[in-house]
C-alpha atoms as a PDB file:
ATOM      1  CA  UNK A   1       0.000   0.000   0.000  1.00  0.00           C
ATOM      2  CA  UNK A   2       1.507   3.129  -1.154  1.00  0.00           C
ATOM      3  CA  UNK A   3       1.386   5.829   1.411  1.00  0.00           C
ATOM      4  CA  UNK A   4       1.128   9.499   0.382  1.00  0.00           C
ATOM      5  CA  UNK A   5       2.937  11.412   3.774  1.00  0.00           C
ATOM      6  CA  UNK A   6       5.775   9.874   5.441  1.00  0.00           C
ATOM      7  CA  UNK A   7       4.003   8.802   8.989  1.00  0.00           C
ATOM      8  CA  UNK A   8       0.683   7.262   7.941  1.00  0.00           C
ATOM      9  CA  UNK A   9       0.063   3.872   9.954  1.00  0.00           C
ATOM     10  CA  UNK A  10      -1.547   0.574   8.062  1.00  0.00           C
ATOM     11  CA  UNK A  11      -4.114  -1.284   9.350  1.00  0.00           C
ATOM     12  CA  UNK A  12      -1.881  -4.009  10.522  1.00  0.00           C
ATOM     13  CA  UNK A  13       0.396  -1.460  12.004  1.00  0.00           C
ATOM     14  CA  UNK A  14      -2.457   0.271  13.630  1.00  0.00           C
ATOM     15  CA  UNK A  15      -3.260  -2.982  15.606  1.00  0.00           C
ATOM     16  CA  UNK A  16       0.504  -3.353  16.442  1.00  0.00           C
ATOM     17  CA  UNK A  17       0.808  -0.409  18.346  1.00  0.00           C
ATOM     18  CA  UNK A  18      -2.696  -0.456  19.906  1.00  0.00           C
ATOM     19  CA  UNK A  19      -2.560  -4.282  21.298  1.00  0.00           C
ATOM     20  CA  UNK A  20      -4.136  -3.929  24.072  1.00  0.00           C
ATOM     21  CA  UNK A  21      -7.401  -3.222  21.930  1.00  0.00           C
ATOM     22  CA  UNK A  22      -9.480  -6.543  21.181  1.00  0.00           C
ATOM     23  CA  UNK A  23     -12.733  -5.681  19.949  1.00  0.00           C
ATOM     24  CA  UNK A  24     -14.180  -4.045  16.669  1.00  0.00           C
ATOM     25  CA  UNK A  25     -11.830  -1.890  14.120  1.00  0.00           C
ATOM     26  CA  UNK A  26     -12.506   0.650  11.898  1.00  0.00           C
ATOM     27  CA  UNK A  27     -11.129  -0.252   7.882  1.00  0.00           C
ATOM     28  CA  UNK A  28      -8.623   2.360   8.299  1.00  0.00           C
ATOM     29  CA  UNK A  29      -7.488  -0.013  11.489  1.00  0.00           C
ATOM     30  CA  UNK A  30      -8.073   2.620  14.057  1.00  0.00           C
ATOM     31  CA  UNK A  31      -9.892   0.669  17.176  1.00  0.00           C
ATOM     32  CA  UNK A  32     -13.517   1.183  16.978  1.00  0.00           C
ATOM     33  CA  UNK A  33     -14.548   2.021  20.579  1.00  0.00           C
ATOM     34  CA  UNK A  34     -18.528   0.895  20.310  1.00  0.00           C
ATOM     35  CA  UNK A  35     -21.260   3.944  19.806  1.00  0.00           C
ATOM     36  CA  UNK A  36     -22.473   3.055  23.253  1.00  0.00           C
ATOM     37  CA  UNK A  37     -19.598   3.638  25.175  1.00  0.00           C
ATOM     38  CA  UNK A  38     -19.341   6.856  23.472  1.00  0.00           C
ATOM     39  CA  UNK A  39     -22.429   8.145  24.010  1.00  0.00           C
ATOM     40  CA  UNK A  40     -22.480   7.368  28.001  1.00  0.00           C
ATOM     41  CA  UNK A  41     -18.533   8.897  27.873  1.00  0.00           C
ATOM     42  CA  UNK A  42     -20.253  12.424  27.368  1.00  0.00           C
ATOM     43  CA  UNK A  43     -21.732  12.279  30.696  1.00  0.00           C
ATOM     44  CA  UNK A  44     -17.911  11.768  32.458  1.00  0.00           C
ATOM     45  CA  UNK A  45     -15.843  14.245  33.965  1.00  0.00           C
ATOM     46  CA  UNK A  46     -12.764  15.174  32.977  1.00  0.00           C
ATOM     47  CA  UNK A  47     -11.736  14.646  36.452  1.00  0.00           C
ATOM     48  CA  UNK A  48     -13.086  11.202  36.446  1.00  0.00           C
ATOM     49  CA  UNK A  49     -11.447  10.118  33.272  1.00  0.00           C
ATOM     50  CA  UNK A  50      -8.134  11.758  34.235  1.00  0.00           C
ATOM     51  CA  UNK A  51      -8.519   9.429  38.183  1.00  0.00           C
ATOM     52  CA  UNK A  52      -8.841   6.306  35.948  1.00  0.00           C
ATOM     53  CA  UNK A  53      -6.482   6.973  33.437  1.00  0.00           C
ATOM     54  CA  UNK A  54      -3.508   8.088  36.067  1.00  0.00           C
ATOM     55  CA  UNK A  55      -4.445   5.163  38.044  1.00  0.00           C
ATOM     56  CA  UNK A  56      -3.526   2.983  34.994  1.00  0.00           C
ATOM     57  CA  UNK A  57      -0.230   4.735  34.381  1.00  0.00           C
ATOM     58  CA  UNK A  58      -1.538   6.626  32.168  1.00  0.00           C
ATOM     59  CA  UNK A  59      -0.088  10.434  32.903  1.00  0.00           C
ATOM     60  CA  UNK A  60      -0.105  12.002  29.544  1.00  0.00           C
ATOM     61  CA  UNK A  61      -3.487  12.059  28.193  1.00  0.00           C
ATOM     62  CA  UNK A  62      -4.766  15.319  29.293  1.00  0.00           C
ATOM     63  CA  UNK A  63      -4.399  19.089  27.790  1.00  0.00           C
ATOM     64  CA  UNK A  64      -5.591  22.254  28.634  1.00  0.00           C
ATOM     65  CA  UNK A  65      -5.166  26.082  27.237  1.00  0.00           C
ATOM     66  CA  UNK A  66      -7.689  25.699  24.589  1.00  0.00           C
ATOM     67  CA  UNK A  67     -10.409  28.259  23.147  1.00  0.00           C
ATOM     68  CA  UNK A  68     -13.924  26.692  22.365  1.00  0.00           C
ATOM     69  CA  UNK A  69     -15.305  27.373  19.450  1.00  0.00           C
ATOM     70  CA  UNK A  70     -18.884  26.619  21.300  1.00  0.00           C
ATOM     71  CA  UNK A  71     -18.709  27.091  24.705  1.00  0.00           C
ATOM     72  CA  UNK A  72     -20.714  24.715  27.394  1.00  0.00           C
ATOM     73  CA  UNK A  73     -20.495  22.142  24.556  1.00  0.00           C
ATOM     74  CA  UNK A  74     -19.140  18.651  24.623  1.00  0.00           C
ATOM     75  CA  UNK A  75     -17.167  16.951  21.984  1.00  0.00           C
ATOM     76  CA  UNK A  76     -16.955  13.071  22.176  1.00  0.00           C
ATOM     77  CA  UNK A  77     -15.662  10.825  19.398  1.00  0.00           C
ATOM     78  CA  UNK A  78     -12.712   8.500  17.781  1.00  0.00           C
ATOM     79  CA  UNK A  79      -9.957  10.254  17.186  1.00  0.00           C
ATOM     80  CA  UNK A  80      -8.491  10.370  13.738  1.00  0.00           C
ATOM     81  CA  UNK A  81      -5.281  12.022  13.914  1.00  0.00           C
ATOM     82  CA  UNK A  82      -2.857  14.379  11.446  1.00  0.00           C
ATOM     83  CA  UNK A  83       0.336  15.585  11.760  1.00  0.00           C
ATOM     84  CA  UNK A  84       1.474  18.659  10.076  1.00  0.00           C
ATOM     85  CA  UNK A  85       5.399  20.685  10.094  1.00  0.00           C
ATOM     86  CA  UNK A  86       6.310  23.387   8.477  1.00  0.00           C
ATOM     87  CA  UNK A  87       6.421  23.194   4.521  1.00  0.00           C
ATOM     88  CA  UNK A  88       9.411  21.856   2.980  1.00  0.00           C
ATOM     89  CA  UNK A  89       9.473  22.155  -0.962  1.00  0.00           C
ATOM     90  CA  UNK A  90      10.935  19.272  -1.735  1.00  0.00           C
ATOM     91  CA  UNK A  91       9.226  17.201   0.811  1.00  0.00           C
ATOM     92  CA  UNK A  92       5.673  18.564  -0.278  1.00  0.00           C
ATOM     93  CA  UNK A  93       6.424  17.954  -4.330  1.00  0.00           C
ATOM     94  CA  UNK A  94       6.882  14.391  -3.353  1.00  0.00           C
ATOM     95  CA  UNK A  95       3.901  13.859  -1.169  1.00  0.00           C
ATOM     96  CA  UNK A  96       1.467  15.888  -3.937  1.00  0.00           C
ATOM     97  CA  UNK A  97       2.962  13.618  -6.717  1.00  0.00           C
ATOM     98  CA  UNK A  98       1.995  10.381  -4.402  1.00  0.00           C
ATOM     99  CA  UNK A  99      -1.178  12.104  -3.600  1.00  0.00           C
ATOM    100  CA  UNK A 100      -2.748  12.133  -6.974  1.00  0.00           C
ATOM    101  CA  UNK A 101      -1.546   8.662  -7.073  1.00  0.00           C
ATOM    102  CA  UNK A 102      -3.366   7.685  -4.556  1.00  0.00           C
ATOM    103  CA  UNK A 103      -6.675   9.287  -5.739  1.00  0.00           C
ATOM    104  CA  UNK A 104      -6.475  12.441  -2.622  1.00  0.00           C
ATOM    105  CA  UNK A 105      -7.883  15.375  -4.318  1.00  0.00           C
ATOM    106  CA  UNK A 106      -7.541  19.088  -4.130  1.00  0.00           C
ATOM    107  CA  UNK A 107      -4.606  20.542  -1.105  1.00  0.00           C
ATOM    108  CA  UNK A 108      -3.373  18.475   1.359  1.00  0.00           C
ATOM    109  CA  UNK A 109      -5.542  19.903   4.155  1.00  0.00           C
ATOM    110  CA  UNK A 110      -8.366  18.459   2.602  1.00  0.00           C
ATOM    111  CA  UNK A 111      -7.044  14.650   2.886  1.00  0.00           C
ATOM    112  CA  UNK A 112      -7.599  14.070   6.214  1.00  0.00           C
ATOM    113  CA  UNK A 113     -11.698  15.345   6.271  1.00  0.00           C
ATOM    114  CA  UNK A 114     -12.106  13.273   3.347  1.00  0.00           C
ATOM    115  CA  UNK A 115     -10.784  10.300   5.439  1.00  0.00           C
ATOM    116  CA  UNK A 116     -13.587  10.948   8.205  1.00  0.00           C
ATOM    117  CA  UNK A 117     -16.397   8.191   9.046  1.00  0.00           C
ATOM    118  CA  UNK A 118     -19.179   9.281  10.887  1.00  0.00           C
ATOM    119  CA  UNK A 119     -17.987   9.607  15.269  1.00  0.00           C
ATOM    120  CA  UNK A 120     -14.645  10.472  14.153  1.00  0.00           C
ATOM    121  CA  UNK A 121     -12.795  13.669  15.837  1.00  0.00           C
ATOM    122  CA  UNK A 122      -9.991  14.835  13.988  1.00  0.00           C
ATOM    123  CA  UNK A 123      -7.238  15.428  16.015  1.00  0.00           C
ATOM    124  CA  UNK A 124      -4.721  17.881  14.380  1.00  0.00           C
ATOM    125  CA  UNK A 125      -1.432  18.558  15.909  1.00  0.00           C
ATOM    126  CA  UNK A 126      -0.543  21.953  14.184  1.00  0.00           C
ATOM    127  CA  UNK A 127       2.368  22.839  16.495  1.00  0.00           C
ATOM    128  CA  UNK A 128       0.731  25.447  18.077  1.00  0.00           C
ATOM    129  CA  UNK A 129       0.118  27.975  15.106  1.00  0.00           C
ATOM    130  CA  UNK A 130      -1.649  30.813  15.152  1.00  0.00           C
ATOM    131  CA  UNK A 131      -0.768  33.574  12.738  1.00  0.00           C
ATOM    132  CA  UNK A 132      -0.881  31.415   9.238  1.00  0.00           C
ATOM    133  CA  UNK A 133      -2.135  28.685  11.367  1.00  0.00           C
ATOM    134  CA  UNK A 134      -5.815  28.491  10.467  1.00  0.00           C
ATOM    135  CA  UNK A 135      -6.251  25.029   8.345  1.00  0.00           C
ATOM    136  CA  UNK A 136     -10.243  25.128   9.068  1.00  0.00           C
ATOM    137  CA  UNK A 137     -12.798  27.729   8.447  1.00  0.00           C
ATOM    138  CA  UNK A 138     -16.096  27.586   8.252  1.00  0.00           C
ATOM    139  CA  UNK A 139     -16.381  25.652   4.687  1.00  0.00           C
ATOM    140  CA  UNK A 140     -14.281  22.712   5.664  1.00  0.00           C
ATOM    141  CA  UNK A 141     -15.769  23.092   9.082  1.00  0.00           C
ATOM    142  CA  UNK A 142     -19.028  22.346   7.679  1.00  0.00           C
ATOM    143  CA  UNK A 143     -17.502  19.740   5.328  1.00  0.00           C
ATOM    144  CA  UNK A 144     -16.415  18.421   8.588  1.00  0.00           C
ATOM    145  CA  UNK A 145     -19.466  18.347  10.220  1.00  0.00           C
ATOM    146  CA  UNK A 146     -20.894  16.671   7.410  1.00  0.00           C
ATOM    147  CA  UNK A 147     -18.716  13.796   7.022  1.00  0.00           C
ATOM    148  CA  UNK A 148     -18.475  13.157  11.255  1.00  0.00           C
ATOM    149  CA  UNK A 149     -20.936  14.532  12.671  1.00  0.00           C
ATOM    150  CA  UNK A 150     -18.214  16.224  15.343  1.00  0.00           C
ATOM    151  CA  UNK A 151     -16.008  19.096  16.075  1.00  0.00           C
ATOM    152  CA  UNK A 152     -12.363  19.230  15.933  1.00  0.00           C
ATOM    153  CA  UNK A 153      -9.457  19.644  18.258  1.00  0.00           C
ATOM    154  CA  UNK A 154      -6.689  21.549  16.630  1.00  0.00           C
ATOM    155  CA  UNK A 155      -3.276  22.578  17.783  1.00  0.00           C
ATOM    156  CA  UNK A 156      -3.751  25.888  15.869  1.00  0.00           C
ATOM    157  CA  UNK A 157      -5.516  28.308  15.319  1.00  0.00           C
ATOM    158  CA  UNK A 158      -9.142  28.506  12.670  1.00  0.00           C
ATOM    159  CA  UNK A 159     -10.376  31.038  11.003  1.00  0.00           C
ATOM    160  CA  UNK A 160     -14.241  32.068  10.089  1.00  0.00           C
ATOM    161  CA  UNK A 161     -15.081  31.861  13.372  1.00  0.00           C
ATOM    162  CA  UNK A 162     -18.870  33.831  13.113  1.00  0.00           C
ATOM    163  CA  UNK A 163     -19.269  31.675  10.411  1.00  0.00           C
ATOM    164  CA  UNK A 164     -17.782  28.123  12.409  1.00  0.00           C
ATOM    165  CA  UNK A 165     -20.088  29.132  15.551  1.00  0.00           C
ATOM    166  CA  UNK A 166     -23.417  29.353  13.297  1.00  0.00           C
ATOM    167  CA  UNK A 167     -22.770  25.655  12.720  1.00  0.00           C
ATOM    168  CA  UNK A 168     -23.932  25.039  16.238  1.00  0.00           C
ATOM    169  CA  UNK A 169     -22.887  22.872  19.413  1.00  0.00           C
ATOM    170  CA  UNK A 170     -22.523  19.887  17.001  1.00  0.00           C
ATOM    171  CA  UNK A 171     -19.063  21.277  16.307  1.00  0.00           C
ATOM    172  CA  UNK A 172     -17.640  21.823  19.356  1.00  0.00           C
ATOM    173  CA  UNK A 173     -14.346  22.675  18.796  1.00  0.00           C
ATOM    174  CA  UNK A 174     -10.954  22.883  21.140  1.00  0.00           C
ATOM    175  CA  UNK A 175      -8.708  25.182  19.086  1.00  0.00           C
ATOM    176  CA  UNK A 176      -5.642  27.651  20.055  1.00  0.00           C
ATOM    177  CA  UNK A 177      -7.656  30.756  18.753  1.00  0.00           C
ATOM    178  CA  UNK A 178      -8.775  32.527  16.063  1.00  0.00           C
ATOM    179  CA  UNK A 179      -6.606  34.299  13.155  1.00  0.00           C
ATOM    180  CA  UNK A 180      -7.583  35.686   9.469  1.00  0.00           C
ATOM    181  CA  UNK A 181      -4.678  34.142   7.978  1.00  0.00           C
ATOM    182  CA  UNK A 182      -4.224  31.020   6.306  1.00  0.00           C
ATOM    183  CA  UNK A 183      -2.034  28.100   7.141  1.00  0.00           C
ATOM    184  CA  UNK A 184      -2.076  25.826   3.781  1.00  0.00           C
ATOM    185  CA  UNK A 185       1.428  28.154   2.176  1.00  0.00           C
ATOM    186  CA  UNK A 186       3.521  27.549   5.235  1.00  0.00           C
ATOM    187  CA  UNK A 187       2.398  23.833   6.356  1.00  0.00           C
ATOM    188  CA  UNK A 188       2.599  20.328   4.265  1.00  0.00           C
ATOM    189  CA  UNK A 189       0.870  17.016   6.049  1.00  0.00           C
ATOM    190  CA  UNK A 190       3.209  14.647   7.014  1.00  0.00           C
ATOM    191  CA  UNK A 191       1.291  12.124   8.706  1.00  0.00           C
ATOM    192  CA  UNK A 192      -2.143  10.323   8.761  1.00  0.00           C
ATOM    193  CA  UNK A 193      -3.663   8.015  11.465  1.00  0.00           C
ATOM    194  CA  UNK A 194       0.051   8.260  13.284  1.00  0.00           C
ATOM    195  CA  UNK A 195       0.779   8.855  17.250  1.00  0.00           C
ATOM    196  CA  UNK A 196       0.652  13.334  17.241  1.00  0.00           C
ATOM    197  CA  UNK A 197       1.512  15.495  20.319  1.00  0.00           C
ATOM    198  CA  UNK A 198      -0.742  17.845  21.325  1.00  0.00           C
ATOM    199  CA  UNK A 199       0.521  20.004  24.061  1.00  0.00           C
ATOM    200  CA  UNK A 200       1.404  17.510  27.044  1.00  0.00           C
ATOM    201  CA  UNK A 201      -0.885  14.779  25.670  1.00  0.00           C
ATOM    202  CA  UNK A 202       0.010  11.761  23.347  1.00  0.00           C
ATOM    203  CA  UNK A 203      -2.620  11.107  21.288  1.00  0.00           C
ATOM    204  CA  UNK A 204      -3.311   7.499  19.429  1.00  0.00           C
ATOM    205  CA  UNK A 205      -5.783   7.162  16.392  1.00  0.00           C
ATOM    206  CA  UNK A 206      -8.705   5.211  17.822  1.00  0.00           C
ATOM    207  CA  UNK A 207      -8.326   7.403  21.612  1.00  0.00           C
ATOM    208  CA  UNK A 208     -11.843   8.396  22.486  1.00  0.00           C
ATOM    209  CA  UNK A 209     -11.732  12.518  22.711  1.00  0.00           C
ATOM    210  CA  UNK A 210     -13.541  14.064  25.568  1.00  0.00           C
ATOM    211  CA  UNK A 211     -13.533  17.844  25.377  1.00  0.00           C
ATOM    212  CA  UNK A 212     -15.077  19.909  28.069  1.00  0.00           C
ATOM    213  CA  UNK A 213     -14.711  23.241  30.081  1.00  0.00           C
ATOM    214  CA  UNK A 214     -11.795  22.322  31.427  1.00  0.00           C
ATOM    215  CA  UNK A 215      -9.804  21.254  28.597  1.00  0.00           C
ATOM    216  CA  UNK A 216      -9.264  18.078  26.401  1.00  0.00           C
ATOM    217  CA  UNK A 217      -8.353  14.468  27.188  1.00  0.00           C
ATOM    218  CA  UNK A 218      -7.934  11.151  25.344  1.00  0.00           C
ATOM    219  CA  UNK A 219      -8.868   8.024  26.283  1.00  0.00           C
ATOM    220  CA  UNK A 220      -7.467   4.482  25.265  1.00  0.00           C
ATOM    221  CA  UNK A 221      -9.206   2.593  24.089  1.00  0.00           C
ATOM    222  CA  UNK A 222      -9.331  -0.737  25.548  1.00  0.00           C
ATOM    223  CA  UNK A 223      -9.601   1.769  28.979  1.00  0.00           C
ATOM    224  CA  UNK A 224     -12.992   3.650  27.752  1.00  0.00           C
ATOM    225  CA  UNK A 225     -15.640   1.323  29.397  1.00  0.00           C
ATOM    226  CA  UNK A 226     -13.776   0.916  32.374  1.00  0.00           C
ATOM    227  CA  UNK A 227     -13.563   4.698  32.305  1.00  0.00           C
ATOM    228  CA  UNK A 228     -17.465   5.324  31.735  1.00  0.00           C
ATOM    229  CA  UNK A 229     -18.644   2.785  34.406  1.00  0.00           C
ATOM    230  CA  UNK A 230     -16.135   3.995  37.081  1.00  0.00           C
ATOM    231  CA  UNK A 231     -17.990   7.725  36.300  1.00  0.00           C
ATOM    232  CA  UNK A 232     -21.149   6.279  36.460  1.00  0.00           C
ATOM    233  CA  UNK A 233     -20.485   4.392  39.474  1.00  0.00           C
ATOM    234  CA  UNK A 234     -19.671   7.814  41.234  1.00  0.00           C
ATOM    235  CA  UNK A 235     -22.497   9.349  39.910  1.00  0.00           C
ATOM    236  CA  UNK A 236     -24.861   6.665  41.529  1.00  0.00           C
ATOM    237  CA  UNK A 237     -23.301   6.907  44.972  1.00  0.00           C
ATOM    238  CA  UNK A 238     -23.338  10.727  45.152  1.00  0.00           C
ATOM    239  CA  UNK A 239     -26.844  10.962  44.349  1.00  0.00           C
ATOM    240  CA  UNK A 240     -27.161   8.478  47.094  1.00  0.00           C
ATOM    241  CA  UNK A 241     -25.027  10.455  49.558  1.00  0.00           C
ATOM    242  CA  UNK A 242     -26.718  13.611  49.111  1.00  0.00           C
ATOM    243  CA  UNK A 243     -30.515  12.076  48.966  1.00  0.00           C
ATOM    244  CA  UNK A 244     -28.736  10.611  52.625  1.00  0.00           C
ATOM    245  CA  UNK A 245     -27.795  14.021  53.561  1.00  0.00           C
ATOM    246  CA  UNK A 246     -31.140  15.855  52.689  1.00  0.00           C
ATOM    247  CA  UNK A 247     -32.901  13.100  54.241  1.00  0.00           C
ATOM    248  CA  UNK A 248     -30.845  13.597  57.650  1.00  0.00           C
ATOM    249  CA  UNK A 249     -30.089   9.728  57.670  1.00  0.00           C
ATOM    250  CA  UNK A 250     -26.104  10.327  57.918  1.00  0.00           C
ATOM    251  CA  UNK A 251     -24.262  13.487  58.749  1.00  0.00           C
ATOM    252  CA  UNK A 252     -21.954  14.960  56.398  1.00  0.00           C
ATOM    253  CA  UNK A 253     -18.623  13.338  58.307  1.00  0.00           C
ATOM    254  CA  UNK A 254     -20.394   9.732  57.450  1.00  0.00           C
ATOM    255  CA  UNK A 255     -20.426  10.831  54.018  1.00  0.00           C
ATOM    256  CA  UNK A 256     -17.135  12.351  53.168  1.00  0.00           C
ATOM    257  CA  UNK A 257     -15.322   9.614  53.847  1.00  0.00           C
ATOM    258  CA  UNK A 258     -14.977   5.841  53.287  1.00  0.00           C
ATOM    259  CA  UNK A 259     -18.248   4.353  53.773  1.00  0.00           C
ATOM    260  CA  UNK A 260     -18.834   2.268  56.971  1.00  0.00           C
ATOM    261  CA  UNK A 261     -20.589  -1.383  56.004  1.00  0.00           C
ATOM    262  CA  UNK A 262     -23.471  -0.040  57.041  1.00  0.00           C
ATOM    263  CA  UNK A 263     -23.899   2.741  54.439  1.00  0.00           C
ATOM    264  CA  UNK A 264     -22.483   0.466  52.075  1.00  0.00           C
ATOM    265  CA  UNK A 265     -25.198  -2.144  52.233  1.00  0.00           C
ATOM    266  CA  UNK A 266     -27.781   0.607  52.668  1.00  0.00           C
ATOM    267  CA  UNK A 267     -26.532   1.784  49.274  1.00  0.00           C
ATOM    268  CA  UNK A 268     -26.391  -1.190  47.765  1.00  0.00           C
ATOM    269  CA  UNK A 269     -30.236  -1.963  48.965  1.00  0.00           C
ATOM    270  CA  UNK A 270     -31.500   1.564  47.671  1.00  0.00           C
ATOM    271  CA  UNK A 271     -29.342   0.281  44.000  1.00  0.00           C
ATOM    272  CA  UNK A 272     -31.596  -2.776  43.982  1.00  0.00           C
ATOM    273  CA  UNK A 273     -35.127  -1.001  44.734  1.00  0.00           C
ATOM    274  CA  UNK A 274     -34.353   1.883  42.361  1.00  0.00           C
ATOM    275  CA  UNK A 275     -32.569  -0.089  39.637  1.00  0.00           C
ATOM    276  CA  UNK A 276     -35.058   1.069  36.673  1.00  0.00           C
ATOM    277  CA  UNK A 277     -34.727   5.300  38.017  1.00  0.00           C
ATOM    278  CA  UNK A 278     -31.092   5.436  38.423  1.00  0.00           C
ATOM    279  CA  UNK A 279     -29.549   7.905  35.325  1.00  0.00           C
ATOM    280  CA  UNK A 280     -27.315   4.970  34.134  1.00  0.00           C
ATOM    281  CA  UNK A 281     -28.140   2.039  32.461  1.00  0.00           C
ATOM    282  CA  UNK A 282     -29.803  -0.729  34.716  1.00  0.00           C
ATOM    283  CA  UNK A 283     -27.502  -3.236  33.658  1.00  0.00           C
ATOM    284  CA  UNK A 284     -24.391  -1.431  34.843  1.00  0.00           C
ATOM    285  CA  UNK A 285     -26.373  -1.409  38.007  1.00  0.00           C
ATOM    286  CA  UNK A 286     -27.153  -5.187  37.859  1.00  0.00           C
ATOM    287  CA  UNK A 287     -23.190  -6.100  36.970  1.00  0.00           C
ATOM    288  CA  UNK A 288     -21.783  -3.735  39.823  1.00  0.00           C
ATOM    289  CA  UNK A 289     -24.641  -5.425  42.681  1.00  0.00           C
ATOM    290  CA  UNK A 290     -23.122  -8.891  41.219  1.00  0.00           C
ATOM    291  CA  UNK A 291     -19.918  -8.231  42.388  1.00  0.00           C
ATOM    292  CA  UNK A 292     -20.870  -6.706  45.673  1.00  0.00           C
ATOM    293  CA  UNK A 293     -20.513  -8.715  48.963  1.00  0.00           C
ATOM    294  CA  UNK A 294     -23.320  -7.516  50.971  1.00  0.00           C
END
């Protein structure tokens, strides 16, 4: 398979470097992280996500310092990832000559939206640019939009930003900030679907973005469920601590620490009863009583 940038990844080398992924893949070879999973992910907290994630080893997932295109949105997807540097002639003439090969059309910047399935976030790591960094405005936003259904988050700047924000809360976007420049004269793509840096973050094609207030982080994949059910786990037992508390069952010093067996079967009773009214799904409920001891 000819490859049209230096640093794009093949199927079987996508599932090389991600081998601690067993379940579905994407045809590109990016793992598929199931629609589920990403659905129930957009009710986690960074926090949360970050807890798991560092207690896994797991340090370098997280980045903050971003502008949102939309703010108060959430964007949640599969990451689909680019790489860019700064243009080198010789380098580009190559790639464009490979790149008609290969059937891309029009400039490079275009290759990687036209490589978006619908879920996907692409995940640009622009080194930072700002002046002549914008590679999106609002017509490749919306071609974007189109082909994933997502937003973007971009180590650079975009441009077109009245237009980008009429587009709506669908494309939440994490971006650097806004310029009127352009980026496509100063940049060439040298990588598709390849491990980018973003920041402090390492970011794998396949990671499952969650972007929020307080900034961006990516997920493993084979560490996504785990992930969402820890969250919703959390979720569960503070609604049960503060129904406790407004009920004047247990006083706040019961609460704010480690449960005594006591709460902890009364917890687990009140899971059981309310199993169908709980805001998670009832048989994350069921699995998690399974494994309790009380």
């Amino acid at each position: 398979m000819e490859k049209f940038a230096p640093l794009n990844l093949t199927p079987d080398e996508l599932a090389e470097y991600t081998p601690h992924w067993h379940g579905e893949r994407l045809p590109d070879g990016r793992p598929r992280v199931p629609d589920d999973i990403i659905a129930r992910m957009r009710q986690v907290t960074i926090t949360q996500a970050w807890g798991v994630l560092a207690g896994e080893g797991f340090e370098h997932q997280y980045e903050d310092g971003w502008q949102c295109t939309h703010p108060g949105g959430v964007l949640c997807g599969r990451a689909l990832t680019a790489l860019y540097m700064p243009r080198r002639p010789d380098l580009r003439t190559v790639m464009e000559a490979k790149g008609e090969r290969t059937g891309q059309v029009g400039d490079q910047i275009s290759w990687p939206i036209d490589a978006l399935c619908p879920g996907d976030v692409y995940v640009a790591d622009v080194y930072g640019k700002v002046a002549q960094g914008p590679i999106i405005g609002d017509n490749l936003a919306t071609a974007i939009l189109a082909r994933s259904g997502n937003g973007v988050v971009h180590d650079a700047a975009v441009r077109d930003l009245e237009g980008i924000e009429e587009l709506g809360t669908a494309f939440t976007s994490f971006v650097r900030g806004w310029h009127p420049s352009y980026a496509s004269p100063t940049i060439m793509l040298a990588g598709l679907n390849c491990p980018v840096r973003l920041g402090l973050a390492t970011v794998m094609p396949g990671d499952v973005v969650l972007g929020k207030r307080e900034g961006v982080i990516f997920v493993p994949p084979h560490l996504a469920e785990k992930v969402v059910t820890t969250s919703e786990i959390v979720r569960l037992r503070d609604t049960f601590g503060k129904l406790r508390l407004s009920q004047g069952r247990y006083s706040s010093g019961e609460i704010d620490r480690r449960w005594s067996d006591v709460i902890e079967r009364d917890f687990s009773e009140w899971l059981a009863v309310h199993l169908d009214q709980l805001p998670v799904p009832a048989e994350v409920v069921q699995e998690y009583l399974q494994h309790r001891t009380w």
